[in-house]
Protein backbone atom coordinates (compact mmCIF):
# COMPACT_ATOMS: atom_id res chain seq x y z
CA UNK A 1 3.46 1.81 20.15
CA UNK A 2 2.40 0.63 16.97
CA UNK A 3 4.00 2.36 13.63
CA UNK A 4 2.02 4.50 12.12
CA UNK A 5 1.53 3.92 7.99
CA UNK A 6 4.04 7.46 7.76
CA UNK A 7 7.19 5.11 8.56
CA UNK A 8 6.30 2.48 5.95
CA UNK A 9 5.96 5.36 3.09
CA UNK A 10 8.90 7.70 4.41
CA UNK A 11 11.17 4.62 4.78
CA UNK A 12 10.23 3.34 1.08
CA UNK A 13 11.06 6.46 -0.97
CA UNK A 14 14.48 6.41 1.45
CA UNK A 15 15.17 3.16 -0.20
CA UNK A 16 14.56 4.68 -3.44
CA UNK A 17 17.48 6.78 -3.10
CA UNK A 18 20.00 4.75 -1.09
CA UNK A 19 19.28 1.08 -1.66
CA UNK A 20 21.96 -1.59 -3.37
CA UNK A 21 20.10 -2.66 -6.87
CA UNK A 22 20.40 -6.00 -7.60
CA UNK A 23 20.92 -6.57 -11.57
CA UNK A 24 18.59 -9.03 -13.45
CA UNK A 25 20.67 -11.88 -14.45
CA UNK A 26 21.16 -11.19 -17.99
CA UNK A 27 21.70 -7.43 -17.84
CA UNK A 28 24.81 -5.38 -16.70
CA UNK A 29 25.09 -4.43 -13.24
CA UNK A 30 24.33 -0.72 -12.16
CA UNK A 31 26.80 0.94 -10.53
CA UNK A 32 25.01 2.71 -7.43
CA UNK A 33 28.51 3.67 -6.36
CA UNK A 34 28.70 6.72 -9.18
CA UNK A 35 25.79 8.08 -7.07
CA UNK A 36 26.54 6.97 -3.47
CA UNK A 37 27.09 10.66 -2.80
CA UNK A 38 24.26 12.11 -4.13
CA UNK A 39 21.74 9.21 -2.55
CA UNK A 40 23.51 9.58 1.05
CA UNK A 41 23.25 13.55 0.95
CA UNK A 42 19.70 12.99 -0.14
CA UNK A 43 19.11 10.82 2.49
CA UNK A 44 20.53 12.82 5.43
CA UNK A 45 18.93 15.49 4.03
CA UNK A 46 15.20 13.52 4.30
CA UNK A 47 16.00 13.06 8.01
CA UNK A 48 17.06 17.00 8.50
CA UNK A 49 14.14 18.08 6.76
CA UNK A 50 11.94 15.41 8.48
CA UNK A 51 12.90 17.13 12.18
CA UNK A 52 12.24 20.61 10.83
CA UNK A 53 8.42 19.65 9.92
CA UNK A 54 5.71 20.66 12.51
CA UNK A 55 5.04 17.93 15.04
CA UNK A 56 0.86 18.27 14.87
CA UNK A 57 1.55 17.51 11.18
CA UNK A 58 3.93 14.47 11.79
CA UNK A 59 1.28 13.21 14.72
CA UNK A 60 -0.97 11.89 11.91
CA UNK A 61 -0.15 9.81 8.77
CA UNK A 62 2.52 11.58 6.93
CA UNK A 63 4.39 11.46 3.75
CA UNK A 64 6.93 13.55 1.51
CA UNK A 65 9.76 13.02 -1.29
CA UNK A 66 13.09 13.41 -0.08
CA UNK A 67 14.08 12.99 -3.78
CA UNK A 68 11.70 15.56 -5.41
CA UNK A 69 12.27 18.04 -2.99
CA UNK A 70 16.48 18.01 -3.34
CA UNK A 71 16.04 17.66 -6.93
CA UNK A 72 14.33 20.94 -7.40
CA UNK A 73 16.61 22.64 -5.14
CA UNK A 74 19.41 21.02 -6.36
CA UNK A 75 18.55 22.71 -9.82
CA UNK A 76 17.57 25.97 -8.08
CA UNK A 77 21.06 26.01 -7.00
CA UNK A 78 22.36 25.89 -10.50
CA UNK A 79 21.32 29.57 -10.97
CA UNK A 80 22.49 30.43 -7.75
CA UNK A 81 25.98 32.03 -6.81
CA UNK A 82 27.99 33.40 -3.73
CA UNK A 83 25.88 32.74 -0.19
CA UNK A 84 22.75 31.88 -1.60
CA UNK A 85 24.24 28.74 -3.91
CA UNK A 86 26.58 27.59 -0.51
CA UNK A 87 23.46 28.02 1.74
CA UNK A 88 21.21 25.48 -0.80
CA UNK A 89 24.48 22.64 -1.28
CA UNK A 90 24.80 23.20 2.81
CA UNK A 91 21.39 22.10 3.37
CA UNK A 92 21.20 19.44 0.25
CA UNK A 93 24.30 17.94 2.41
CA UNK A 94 26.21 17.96 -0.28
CA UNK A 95 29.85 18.84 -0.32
CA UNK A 96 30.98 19.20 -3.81
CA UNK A 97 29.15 21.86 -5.45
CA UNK A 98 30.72 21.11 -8.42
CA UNK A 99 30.06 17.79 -8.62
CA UNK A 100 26.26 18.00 -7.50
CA UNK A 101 24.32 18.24 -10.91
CA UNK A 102 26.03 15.67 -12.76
CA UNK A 103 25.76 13.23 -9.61
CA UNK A 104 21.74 13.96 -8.91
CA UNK A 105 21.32 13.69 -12.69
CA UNK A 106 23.15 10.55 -13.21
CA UNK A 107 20.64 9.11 -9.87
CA UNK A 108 17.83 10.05 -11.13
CA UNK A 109 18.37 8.63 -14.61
CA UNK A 110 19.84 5.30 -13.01
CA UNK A 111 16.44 4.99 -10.74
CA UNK A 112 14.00 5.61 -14.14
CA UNK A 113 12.01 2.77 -15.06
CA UNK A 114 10.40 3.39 -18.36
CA UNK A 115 6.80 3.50 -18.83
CA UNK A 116 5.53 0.74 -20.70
CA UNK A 117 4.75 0.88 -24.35
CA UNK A 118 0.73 1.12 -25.23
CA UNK A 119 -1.44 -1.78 -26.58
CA UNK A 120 -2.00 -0.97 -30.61
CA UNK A 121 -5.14 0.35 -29.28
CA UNK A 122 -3.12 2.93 -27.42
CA UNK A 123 -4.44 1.13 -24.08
CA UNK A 124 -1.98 -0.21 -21.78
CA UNK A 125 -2.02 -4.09 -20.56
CA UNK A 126 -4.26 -4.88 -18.15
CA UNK A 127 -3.19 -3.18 -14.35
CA UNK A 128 -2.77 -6.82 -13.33
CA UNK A 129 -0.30 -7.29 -15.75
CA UNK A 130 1.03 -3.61 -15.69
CA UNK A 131 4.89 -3.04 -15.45
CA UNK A 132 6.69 -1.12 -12.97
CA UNK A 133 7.04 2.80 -13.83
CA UNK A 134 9.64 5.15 -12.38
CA UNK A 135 9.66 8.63 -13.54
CA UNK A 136 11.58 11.52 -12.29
CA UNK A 137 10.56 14.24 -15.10
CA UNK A 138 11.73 17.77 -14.36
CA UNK A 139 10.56 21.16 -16.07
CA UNK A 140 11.81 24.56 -16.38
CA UNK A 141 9.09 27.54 -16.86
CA UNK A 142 10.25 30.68 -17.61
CA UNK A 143 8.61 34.58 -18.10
CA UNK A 144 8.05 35.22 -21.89
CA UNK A 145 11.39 37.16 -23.12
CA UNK A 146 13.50 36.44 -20.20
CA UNK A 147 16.97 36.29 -20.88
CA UNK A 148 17.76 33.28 -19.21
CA UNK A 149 22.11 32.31 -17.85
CA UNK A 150 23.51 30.06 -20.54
CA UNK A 151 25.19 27.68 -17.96
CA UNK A 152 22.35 27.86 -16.21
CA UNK A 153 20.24 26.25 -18.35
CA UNK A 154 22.73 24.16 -19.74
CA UNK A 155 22.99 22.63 -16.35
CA UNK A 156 19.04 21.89 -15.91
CA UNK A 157 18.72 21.06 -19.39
CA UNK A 158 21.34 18.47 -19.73
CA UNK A 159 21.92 17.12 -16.03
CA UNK A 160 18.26 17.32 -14.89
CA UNK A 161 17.00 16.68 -18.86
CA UNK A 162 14.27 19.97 -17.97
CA UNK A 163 12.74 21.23 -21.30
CA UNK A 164 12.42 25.39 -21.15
CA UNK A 165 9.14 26.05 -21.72
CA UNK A 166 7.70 30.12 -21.62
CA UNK A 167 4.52 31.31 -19.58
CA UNK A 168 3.45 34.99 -19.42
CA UNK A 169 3.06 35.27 -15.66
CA UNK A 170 2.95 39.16 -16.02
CA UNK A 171 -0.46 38.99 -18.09
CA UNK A 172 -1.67 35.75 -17.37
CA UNK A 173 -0.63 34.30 -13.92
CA UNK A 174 -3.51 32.34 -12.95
CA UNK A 175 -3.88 30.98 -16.47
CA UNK A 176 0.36 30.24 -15.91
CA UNK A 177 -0.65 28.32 -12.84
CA UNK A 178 -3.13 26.25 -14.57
CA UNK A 179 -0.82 25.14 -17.42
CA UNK A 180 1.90 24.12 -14.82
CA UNK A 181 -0.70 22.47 -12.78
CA UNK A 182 -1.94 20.29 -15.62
CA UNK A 183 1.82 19.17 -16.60
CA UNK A 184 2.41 17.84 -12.62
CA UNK A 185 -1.00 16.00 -12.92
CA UNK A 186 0.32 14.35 -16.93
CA UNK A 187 3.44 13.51 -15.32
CA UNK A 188 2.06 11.98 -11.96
CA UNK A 189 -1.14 10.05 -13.58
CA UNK A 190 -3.13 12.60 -12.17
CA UNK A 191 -2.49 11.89 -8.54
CA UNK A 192 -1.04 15.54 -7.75
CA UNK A 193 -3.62 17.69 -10.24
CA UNK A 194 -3.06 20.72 -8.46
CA UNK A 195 0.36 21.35 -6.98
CA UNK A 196 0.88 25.05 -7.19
CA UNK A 197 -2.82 26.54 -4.62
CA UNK A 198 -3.96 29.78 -6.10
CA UNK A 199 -2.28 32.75 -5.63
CA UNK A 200 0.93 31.33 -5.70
CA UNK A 201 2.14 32.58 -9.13
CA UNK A 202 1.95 36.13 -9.75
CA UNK A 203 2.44 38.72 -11.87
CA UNK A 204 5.86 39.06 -10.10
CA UNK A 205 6.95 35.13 -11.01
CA UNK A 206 9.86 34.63 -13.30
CA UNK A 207 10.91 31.29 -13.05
CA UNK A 208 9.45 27.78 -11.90
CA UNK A 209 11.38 24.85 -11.74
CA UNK A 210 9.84 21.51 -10.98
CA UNK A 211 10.25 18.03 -9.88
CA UNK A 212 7.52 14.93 -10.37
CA UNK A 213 8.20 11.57 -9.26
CA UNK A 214 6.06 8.60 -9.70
CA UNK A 215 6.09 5.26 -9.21
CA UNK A 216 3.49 2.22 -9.71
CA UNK A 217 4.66 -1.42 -9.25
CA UNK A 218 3.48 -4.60 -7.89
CA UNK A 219 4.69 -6.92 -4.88
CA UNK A 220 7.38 -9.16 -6.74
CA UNK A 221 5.00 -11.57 -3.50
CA UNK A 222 1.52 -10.27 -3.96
CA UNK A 223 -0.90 -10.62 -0.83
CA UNK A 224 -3.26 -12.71 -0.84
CA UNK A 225 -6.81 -11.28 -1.58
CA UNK A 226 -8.57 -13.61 -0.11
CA UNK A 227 -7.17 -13.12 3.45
CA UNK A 228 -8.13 -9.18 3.45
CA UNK A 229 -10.25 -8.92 6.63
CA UNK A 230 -10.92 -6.21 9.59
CA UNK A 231 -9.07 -5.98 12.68
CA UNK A 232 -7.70 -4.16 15.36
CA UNK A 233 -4.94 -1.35 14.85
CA UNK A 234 -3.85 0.36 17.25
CA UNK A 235 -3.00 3.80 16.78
CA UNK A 236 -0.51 6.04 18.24
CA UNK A 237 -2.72 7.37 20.33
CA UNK A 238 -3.96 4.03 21.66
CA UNK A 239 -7.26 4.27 20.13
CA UNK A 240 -7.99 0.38 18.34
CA UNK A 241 -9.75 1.00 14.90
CA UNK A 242 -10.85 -1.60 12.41
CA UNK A 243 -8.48 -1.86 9.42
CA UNK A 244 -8.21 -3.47 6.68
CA UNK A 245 -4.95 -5.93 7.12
CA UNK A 246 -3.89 -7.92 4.11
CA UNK A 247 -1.96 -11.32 4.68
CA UNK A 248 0.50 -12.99 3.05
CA UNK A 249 2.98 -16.39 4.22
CA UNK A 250 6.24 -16.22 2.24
CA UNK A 251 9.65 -16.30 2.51
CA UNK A 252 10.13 -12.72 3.34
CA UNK A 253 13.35 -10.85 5.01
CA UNK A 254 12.24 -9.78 7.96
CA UNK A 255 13.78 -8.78 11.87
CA UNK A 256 11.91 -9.74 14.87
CA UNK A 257 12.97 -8.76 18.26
CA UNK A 258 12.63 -6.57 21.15
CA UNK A 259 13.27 -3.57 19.60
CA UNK A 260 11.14 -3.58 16.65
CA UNK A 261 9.70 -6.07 13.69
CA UNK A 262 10.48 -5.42 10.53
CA UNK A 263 10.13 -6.41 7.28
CA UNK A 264 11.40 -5.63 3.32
CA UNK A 265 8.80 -5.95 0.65
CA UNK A 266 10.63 -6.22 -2.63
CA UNK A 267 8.64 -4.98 -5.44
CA UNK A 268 8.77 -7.27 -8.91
CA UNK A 269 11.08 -6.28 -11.86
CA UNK A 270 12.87 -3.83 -10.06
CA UNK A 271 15.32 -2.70 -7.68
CA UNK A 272 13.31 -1.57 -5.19
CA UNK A 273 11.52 -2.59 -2.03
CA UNK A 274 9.43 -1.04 0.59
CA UNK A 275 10.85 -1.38 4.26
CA UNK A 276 8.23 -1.54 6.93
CA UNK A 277 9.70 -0.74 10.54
CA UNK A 278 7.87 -1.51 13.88
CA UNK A 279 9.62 0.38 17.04
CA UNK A 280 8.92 -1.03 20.18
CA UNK A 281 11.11 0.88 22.63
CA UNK A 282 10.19 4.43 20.42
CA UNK A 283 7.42 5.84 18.49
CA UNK A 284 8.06 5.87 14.80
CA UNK A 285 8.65 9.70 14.64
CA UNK A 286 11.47 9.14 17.06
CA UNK A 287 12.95 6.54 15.26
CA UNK A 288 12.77 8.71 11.67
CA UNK A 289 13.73 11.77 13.80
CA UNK A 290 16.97 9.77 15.46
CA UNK A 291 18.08 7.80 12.11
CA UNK A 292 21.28 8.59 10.43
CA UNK A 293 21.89 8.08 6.67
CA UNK A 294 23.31 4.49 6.68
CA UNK A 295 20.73 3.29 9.69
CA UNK A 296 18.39 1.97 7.20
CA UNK A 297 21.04 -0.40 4.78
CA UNK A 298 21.98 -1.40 8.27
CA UNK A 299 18.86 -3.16 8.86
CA UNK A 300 18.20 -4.19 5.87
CA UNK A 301 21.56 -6.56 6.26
CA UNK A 302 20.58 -7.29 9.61
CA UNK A 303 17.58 -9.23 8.32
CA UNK A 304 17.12 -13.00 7.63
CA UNK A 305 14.90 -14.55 5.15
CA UNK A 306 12.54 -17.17 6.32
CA UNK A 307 8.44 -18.53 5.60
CA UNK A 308 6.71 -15.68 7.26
CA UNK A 309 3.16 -15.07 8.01
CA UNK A 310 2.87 -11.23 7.67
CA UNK A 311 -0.14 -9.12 8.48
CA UNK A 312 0.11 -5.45 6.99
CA UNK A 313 -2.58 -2.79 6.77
CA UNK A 314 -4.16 -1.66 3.33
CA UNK A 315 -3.55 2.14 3.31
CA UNK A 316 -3.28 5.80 1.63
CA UNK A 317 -2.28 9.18 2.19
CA UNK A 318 -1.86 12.49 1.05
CA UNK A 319 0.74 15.05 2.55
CA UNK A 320 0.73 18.87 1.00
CA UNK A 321 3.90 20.96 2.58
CA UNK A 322 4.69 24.31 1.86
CA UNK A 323 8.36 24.50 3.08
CA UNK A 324 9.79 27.81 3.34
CA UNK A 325 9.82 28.05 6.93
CA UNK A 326 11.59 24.66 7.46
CA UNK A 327 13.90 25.37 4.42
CA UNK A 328 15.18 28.49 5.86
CA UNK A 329 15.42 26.86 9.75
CA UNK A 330 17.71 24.40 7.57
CA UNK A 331 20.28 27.28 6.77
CA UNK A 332 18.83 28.88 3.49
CA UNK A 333 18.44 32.09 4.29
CA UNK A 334 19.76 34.66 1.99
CA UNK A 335 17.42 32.86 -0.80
CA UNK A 336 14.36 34.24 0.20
CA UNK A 337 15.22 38.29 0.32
CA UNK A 338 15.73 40.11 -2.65
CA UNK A 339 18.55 42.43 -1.10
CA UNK A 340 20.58 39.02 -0.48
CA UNK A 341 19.41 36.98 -3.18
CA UNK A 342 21.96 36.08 -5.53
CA UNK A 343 20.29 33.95 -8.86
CA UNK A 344 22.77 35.81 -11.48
CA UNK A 345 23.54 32.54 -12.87
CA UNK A 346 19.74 32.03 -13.44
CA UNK A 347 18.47 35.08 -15.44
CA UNK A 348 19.64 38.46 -16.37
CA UNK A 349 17.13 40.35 -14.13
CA UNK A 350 17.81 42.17 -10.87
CA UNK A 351 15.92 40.92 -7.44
CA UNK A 352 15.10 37.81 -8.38
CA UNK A 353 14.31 36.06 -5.31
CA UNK A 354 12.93 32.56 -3.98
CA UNK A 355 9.03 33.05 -2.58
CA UNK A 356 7.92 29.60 -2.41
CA UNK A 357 8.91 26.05 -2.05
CA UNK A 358 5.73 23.49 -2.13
CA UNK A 359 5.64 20.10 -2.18
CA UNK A 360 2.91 17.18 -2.31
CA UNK A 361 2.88 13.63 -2.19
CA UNK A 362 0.58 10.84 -2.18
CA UNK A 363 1.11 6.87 -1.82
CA UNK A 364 -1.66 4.17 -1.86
CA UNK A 365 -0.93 0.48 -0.70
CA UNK A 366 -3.25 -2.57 -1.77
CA UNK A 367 -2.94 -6.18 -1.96
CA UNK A 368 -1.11 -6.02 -5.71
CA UNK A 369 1.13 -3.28 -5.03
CA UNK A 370 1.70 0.43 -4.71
CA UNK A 371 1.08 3.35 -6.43
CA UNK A 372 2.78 6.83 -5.43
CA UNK A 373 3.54 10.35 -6.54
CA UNK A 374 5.15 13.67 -5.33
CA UNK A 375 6.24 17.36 -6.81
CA UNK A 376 7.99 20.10 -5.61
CA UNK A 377 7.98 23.68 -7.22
CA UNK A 378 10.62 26.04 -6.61
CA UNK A 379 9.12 29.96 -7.59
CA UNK A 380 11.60 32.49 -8.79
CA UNK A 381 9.75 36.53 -8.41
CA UNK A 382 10.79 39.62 -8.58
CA UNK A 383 11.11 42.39 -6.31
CA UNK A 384 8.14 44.71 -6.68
CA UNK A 385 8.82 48.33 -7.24
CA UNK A 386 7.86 50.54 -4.19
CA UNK A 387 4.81 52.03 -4.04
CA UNK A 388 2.95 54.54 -1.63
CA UNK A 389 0.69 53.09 0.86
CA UNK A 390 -2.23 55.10 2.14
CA UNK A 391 -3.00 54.59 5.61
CA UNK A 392 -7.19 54.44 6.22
CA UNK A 393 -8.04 53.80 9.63
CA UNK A 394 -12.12 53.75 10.02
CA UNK A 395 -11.97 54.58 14.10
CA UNK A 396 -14.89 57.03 14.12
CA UNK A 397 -18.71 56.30 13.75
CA UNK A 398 -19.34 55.24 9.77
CA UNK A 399 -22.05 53.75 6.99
CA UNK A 400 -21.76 50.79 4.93
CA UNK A 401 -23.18 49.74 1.72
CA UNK A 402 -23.98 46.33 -0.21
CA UNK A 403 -24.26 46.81 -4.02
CA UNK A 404 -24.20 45.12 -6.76
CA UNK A 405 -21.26 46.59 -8.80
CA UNK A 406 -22.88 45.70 -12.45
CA UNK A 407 -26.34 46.91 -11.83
CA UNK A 408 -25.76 49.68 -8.91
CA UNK A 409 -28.43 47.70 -7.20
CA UNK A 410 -28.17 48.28 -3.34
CA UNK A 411 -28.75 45.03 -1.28
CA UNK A 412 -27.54 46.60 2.48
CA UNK A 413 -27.36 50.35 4.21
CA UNK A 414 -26.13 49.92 7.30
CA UNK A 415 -23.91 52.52 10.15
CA UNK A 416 -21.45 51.27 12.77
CA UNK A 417 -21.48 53.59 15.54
CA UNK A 418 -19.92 51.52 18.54
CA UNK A 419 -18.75 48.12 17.30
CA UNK A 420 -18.66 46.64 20.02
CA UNK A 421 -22.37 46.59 20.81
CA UNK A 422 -24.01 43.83 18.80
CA UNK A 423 -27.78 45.24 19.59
């Protein structure tokens, strides 16, 4: 079966997080190893979460941020305490609790790749020429007068570098949802302009902490243009389409054998490359689904670097995933109930609970390079107070109306004597 474009992405933003930099040769080395924790919990993690996402939504092209999404829980856990902070490290994979906020901060800042500085004008240089971006902004949003854990922000504001900003969510909560919207869609170059759907924040909301991630940057081997052309694709459901496949003949690394072709597309000026993985024995979700953390550096030094003639499709995607159903299949539970809730650390308010965890991501691949972005919100609420619920129950004949509520203008009189009649 032929891999479907989800692989290619899923497998690049892995590398993000777990792959050996290589220094340029008159800068100091990195040292990945600080972080080797942090980028294989995020990784086993990915593949956890990966096997907990509905199949009918991992039968199609697919992508997510294994990064964003453990990055905002990984600060959500910073207000946590007792059951609820163990059950968000267990599922992060992480095993010191302790030592989780400096480590994801210290990744995150080692993987940044500053944005380049504008043209006098205030343009930037040409996209041709454009440098590679990596940025892994977070944010804090917080209910106007909440009194908010000292350590707790300490630890977002200094590991995860999160400004506190304040929102009235009791008075204004669509107008809350706008203003968060509008800093994902700054921060991602307006590839995710709406993150958080309406109705998500409430009047109830108290806290919102968020991850963006995005990345643009060319092939350090570009393809060539002028061999873009249609042909067959088979899909994973054996249906050939006409796509558009780029080529390229370079030295590439690259494995090519019975049990799958792959290849590692380095992109220039930085670090990082995007590894493209064709199963042959397995369909691509069963290879993601059956990986373990250190599968993919495996093949990586498995490959060999020879001329190559490569053929790769043009693509892009979109994936939106609300995730509190596979969050809590992954062992958070107490999180999401305000009777076992514990986010003392976070704010001094009773009930504060976790409603929502949402996450988007888009990636799109061309001959130059690729562009890509993802965010994750984690919402904080509040318990509601209890109120009395009247029960109506219309199981006799009745009339209906249609009116206009501002001029009292009736558009429809109607009665409903049997409804199950239709005349």
């Amino acid at each position: 079966m032929r891999i479907a474009s989800a692989l290619v992405t899923l497998t690049a933003l892995l590398l993000v997080a777990c792959s050996t930099p290589s220094a340029e040769p008159d800068e100091a080395p990195r040292s990945p190893a600080n972080y080797e924790r942090a980028a294989l919990a995020n990784t086993a993690f990915a593949i956890d979460l990966y096997n907990q996402i509905d199949r009918q939504k991992r039968d199609g092209n697919f992508i997510y941020s294994p990064l964003s999404i453990s990055t905002a829980l990984a600060m959500t856990s910073a207000g946590a305490r007792a059951q609820t902070q163990t059950q968000i490290v267990d599922a992060l994979r992480f095993a010191d609790p302790d030592g989780l906020h400096a480590e994801y901060g210290g990744l995150i800042r080692d993987l940044e790749i500053e944005a380049p500085e504008a043209d006098p004008d205030g343009t930037e240089a040409d996209e041709e020429d454009a440098a590679p971006i990596l940025s892994i902004p977070n944010s804090l949003w917080v209910q106007m007068g909440l009194t908010i854990g000292v350590d707790f922000l300490r630890v977002v504001e200094e590991d995860y570098d999160a400004q506190m900003r304040q929102l009235d969510f009791r008075a204004d909560p669509e107008g809350s949802r706008e203003v968060i919207n509008g800093w994902v869609s700054d921060q991602t170059y307006e590839l995710i302009p709406e993150l958080l759907p309406r109705g998500l924040i409430t009047p109830l909301t108290r806290l919102v902490l968020v991850n963006a991630l995005y990345l643009r940057a060319s092939w350090q081997v570009p393809f060539d243009e002028n061999r873009t052309e249609e042909a067959d694709f088979t899909t994973g459901d054996g249906t050939v389409v006409q796509a558009e496949m780029m080529g390229v003949r370079h030295q590439l690394n690259h494995v090519d054998d019975r049990d799958r072709t792959a290849v590692e597309l380095p992109l220039a000026d930085t670090s990082l490359s995007m590894v493209a993985v064709l199963p042959r024995r397995e369909s691509p979700q069963e290879l993601i689904a059956s990986m373990r953390p250190g599968d993919l550096g495996d093949l990586v030094d498995q490959m060999s670097s020879s001329h190559a003639d490569l053929r790769f499709p043009k693509f892009e995607m979109r994936t939106q995933l609300p995730l509190n159903e596979q969050l809590q299949a992954l062992g958070i539970v107490d999180a999401w109930d305000a009777d076992t809730a514990d986010f003392s650390r976070m704010a001094r308010e009773d009930d504060l609970y976790l409603s929502d965890v949402i996450h988007e991501a888009t990636i799109t691949v061309d001959e130059k390079g690729l562009e890509a972005a993802a965010a994750t919100a984690a919402v904080i609420a509040v318990r509601s107070a209890p109120t009395e619920v009247a029960e109506l129950t219309f199981d006799e004949p009745f009339a209906f109306f249609i009116r206009d509520n501002d001029s009292g203008a009736i558009l429809f009189v109607g009665q409903v004597l049997d409804p199950t009649e239709s005349n």
